[in-house]
Each structure stands twice: as C-alpha cells, then as structure tokens.
Protein backbone atom coordinates (compact mmCIF):
# COMPACT_ATOMS: atom_id res chain seq x y z
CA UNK A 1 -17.69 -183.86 -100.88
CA UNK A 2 -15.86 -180.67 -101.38
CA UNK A 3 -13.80 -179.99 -104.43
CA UNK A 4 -9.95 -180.22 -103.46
CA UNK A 5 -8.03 -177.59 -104.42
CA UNK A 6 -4.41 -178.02 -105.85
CA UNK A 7 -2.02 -174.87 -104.61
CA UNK A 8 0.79 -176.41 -107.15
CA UNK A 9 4.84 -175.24 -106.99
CA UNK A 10 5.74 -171.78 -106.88
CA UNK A 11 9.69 -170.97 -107.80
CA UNK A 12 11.43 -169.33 -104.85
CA UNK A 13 13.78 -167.17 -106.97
CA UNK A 14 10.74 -165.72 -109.29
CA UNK A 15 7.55 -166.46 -107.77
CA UNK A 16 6.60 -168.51 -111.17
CA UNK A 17 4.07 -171.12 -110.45
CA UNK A 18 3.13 -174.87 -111.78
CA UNK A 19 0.91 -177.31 -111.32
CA UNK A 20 2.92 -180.32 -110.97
CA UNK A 21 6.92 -180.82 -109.65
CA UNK A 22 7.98 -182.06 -112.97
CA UNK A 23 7.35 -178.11 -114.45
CA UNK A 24 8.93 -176.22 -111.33
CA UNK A 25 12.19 -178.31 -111.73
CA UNK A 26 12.32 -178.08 -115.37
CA UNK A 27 11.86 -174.13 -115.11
CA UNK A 28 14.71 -174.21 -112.54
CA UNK A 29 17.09 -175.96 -114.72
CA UNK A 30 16.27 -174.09 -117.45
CA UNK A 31 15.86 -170.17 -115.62
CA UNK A 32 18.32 -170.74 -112.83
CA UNK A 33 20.52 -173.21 -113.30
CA UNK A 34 23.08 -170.99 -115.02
CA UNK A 35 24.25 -174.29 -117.04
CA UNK A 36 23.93 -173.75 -120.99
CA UNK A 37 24.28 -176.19 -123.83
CA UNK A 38 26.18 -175.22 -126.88
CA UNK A 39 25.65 -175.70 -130.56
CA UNK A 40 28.41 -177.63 -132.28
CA UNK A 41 27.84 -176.03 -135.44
CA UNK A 42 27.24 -172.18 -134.41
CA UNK A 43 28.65 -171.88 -131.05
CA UNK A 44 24.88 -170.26 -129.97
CA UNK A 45 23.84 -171.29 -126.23
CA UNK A 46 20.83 -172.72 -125.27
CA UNK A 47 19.37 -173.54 -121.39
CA UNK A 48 17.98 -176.87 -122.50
CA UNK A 49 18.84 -180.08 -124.43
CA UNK A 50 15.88 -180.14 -125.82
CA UNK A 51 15.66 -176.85 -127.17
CA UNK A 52 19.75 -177.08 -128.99
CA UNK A 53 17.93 -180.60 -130.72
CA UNK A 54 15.54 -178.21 -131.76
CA UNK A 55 17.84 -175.87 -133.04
CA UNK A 56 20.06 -178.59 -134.64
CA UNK A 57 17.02 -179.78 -136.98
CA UNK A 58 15.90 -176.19 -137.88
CA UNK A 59 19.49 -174.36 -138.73
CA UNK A 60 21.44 -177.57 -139.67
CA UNK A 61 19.80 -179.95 -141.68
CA UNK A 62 17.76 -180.63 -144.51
CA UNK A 63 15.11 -182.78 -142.71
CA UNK A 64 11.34 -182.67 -143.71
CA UNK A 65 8.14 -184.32 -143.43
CA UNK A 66 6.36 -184.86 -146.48
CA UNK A 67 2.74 -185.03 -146.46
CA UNK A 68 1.35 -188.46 -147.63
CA UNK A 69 -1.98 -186.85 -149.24
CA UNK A 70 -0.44 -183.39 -151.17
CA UNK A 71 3.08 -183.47 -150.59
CA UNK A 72 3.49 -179.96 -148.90
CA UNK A 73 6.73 -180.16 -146.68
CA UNK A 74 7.45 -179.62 -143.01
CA UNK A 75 10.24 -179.23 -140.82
CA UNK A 76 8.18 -179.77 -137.00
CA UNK A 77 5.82 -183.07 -136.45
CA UNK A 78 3.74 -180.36 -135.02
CA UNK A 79 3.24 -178.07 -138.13
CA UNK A 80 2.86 -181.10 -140.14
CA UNK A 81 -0.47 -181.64 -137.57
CA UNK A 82 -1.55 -178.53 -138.20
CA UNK A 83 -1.27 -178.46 -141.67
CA UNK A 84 -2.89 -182.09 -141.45
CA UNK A 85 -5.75 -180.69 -139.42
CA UNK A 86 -6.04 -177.27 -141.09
CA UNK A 87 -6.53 -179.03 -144.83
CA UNK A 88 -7.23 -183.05 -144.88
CA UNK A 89 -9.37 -183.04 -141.76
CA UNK A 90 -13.27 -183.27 -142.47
C-alpha cells in the first residue's frame, strides 16, 4: 500500500497552509476577519477571544498557581508544567 499523502488547507488571501480545517478557519478569523475584541480594562484590541482571556489573567489580576512540592508561583498552567518538568521530574 502506498503512503497517502495529506495536501492540507492553504489560505487564499496569504498562501498560509494547515493541516486540518479547524487551523485554516481559525487563522482566517483571526488574520482576516478584520473583527477585534477589546479589553474592558485597557481599551487594547485583540483578534481572538482567547488571546483578550489571556491578556485579562496576565495584566489584570492577581491569579497564580502555587506549586504543591516548593511553592514557586505561576501565572500560565503551562509554565507551571515546565517548571514541574524542569525541577520535580526524575
């Protein structure tokens, strides 16, 4: 059996290219949409939802994650993994 090659989704208006649908559509409403999301607080615009919630927890609140074993804090899940994996990790 030959291997099957997946062409993906090139963007029309850029030439930018994913692998799945889900990506190309996502860059579109983010790159070409033209719609923006404002910050409540700040008045700064963002192309995403997801990246004002981001925002929102980094400039406007006092929110961290405190680590169980040393007690270092964190303001992303994802440095919180890293730090996880970088010191408590065997």
């Amino acid at each position: 059996m030959g291997q099957h090659k997946c062409e993906g989704f090139t963007c029309e208006l850029c030439g930018s290219k994913y692998n799945a649908l889900f990506g190309l559509r996502r860059h579109i409403q983010e790159k070409h949409s033209g719609n923006r999301v404002s910050c409540s607080e700040c008045n700064q615009t963002f192309a995403a939802e997801r990246y004002l919630k981001e925002h929102l927890k980094f400039a406007h609140t006092n929110e961290y994650l405190t680590c169980e074993l040393c007690g270092v804090q964190c303001k992303w899940e994802a440095s919180m993994i890293r730090h996880m994996r970088r010191y408590h990790q065997k």
